[in-house]
N, C-alpha and C. Protein backbone atom coordinates (compact mmCIF):
# COMPACT_ATOMS: atom_id res chain seq x y z
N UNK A 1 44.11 47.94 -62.37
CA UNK A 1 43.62 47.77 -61.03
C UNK A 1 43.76 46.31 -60.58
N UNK A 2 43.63 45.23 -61.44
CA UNK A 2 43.52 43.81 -60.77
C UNK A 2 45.72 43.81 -60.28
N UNK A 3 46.14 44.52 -60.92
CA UNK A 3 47.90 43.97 -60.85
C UNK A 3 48.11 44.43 -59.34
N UNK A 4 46.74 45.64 -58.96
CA UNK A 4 47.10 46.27 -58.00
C UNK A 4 46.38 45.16 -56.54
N UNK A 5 45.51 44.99 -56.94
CA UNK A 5 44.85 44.24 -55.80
C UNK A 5 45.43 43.22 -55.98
N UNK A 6 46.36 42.32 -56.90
CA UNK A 6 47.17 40.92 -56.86
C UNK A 6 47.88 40.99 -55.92
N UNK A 7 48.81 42.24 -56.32
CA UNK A 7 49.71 42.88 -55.00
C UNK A 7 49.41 43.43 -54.03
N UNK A 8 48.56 43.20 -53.31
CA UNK A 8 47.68 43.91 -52.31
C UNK A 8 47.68 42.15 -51.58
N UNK A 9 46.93 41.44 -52.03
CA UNK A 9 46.63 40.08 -51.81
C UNK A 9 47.86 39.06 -51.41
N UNK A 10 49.07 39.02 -52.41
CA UNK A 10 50.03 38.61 -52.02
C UNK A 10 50.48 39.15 -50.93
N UNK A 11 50.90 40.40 -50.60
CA UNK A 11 51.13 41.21 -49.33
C UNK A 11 50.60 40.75 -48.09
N UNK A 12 48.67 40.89 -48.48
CA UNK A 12 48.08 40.27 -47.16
C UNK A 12 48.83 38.46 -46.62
N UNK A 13 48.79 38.17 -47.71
CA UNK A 13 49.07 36.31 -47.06
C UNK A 13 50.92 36.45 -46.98
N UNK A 14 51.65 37.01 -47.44
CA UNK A 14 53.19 37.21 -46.89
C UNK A 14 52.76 37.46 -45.53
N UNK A 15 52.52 38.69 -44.99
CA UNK A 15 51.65 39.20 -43.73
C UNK A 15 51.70 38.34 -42.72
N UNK A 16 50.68 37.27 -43.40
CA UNK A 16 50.26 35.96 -42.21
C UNK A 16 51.25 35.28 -42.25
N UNK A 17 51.86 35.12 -43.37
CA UNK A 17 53.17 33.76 -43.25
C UNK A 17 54.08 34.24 -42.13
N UNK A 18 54.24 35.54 -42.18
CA UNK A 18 55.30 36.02 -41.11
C UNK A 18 54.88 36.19 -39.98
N UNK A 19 53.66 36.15 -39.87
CA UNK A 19 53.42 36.66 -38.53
C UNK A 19 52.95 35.04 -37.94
N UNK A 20 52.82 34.10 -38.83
CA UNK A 20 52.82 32.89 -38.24
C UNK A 20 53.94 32.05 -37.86
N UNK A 21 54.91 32.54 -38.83
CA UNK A 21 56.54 31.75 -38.84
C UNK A 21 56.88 32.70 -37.60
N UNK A 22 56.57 33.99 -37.11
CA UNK A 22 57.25 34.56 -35.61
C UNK A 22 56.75 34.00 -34.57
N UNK A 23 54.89 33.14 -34.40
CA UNK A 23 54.57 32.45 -33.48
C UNK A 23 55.10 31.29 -33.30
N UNK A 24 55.74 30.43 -34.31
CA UNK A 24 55.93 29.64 -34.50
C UNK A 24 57.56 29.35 -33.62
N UNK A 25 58.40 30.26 -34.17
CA UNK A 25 59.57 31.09 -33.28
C UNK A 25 59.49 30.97 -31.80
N UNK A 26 58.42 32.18 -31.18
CA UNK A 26 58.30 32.38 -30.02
C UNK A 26 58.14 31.45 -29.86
N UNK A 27 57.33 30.19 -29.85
CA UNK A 27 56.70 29.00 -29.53
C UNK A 27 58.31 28.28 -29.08
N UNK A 28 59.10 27.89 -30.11
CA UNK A 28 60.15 27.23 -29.81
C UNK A 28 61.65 27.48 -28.91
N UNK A 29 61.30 28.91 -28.84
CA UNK A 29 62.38 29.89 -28.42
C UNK A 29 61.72 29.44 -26.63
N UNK A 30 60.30 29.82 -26.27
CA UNK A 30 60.05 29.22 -25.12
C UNK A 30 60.54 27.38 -24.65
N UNK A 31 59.72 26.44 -26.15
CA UNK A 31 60.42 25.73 -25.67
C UNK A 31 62.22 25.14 -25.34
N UNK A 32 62.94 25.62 -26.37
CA UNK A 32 64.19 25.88 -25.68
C UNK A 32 64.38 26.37 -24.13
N UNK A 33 63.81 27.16 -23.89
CA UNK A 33 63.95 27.56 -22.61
C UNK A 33 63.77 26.74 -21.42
N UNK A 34 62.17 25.94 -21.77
CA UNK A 34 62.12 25.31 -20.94
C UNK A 34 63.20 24.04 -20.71
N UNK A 35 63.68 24.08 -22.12
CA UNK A 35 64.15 22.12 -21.81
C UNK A 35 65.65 22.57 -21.51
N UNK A 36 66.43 23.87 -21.43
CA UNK A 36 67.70 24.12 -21.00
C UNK A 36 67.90 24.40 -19.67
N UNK A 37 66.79 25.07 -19.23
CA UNK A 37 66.68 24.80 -17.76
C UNK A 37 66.56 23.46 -16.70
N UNK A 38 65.87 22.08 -17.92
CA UNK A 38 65.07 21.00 -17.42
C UNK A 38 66.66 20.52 -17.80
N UNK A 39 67.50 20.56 -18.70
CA UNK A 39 68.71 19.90 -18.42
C UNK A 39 69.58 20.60 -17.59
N UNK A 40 69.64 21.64 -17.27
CA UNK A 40 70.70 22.17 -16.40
C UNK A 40 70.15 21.64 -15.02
N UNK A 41 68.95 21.53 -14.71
CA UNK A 41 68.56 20.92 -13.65
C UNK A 41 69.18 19.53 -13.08
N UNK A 42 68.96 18.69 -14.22
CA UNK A 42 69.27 17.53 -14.72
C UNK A 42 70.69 17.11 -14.61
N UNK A 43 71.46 17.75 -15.26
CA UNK A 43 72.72 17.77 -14.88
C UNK A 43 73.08 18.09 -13.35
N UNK A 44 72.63 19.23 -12.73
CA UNK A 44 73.28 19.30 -11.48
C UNK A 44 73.09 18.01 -10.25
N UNK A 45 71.56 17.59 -10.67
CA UNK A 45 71.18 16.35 -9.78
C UNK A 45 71.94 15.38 -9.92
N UNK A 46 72.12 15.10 -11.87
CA UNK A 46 73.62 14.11 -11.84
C UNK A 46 75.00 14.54 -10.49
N UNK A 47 75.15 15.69 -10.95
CA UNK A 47 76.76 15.82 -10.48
C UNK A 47 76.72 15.12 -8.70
N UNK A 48 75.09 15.93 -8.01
CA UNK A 48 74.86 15.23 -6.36
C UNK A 48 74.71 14.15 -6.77
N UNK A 49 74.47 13.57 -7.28
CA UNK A 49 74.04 12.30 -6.96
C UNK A 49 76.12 11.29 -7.48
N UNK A 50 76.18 11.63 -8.31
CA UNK A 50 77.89 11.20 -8.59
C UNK A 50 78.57 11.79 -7.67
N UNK A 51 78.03 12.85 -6.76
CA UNK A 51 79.44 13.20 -5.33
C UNK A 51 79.07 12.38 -4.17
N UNK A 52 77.71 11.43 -4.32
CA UNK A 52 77.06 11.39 -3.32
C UNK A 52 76.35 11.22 -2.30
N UNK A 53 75.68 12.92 -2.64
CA UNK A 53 75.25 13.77 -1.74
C UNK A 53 73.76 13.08 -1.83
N UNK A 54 73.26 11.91 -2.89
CA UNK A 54 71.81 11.32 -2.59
C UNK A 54 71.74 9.87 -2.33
N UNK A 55 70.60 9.11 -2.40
CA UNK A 55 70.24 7.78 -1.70
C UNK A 55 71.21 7.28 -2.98
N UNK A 56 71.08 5.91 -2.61
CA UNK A 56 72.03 5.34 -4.11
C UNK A 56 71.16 5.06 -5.14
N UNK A 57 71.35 4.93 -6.21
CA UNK A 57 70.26 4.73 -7.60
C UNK A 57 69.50 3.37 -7.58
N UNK A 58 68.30 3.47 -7.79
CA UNK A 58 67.63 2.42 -7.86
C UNK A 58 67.99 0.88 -8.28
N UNK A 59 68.96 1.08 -9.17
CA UNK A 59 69.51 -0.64 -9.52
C UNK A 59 70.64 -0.50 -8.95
N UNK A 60 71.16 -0.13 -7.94
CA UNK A 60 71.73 -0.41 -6.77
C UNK A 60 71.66 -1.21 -5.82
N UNK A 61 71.92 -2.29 -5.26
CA UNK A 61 71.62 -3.42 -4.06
C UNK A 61 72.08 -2.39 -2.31
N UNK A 62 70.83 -2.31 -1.46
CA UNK A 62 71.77 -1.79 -0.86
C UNK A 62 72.50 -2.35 0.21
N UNK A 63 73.20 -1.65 0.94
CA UNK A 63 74.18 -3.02 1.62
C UNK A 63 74.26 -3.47 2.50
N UNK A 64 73.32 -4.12 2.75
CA UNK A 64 72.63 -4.87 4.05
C UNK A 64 72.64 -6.37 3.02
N UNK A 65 72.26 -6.06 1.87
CA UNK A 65 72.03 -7.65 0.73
C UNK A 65 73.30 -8.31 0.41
């Protein structure tokens, strides 16, 4: 009986390891998400702003100086 409840016990804490290593997952899988969106963002403002289409960048003089 104890070989049985050893293996009963190990089972329970595998259990948690996995079900903590999948929060752990989701957790990062969101943050990926967020920060591929926060660079695709990022990038497109580059591309207006290199065609552009915005004010000129701050260490810019503008040209009136």
């Amino acid at each position: 009986m104890d070989r049985f409840e050893a293996l009963e016990e190990r089972i329970a804490h595998l259990t948690r390891t996995v079900e903590d290593l999948s929060d752990v997952v989701a957790r990062q899988a969101g943050e990926i998400d967020r920060l591929t969106r926060l660079t695709r963002l990022l990038a497109e403002r580059e591309a207006e702003r290199e065609a552009g289409l915005e004010a000129p960048a701050a260490n810019q003089k503008p040209p009136h100086w």
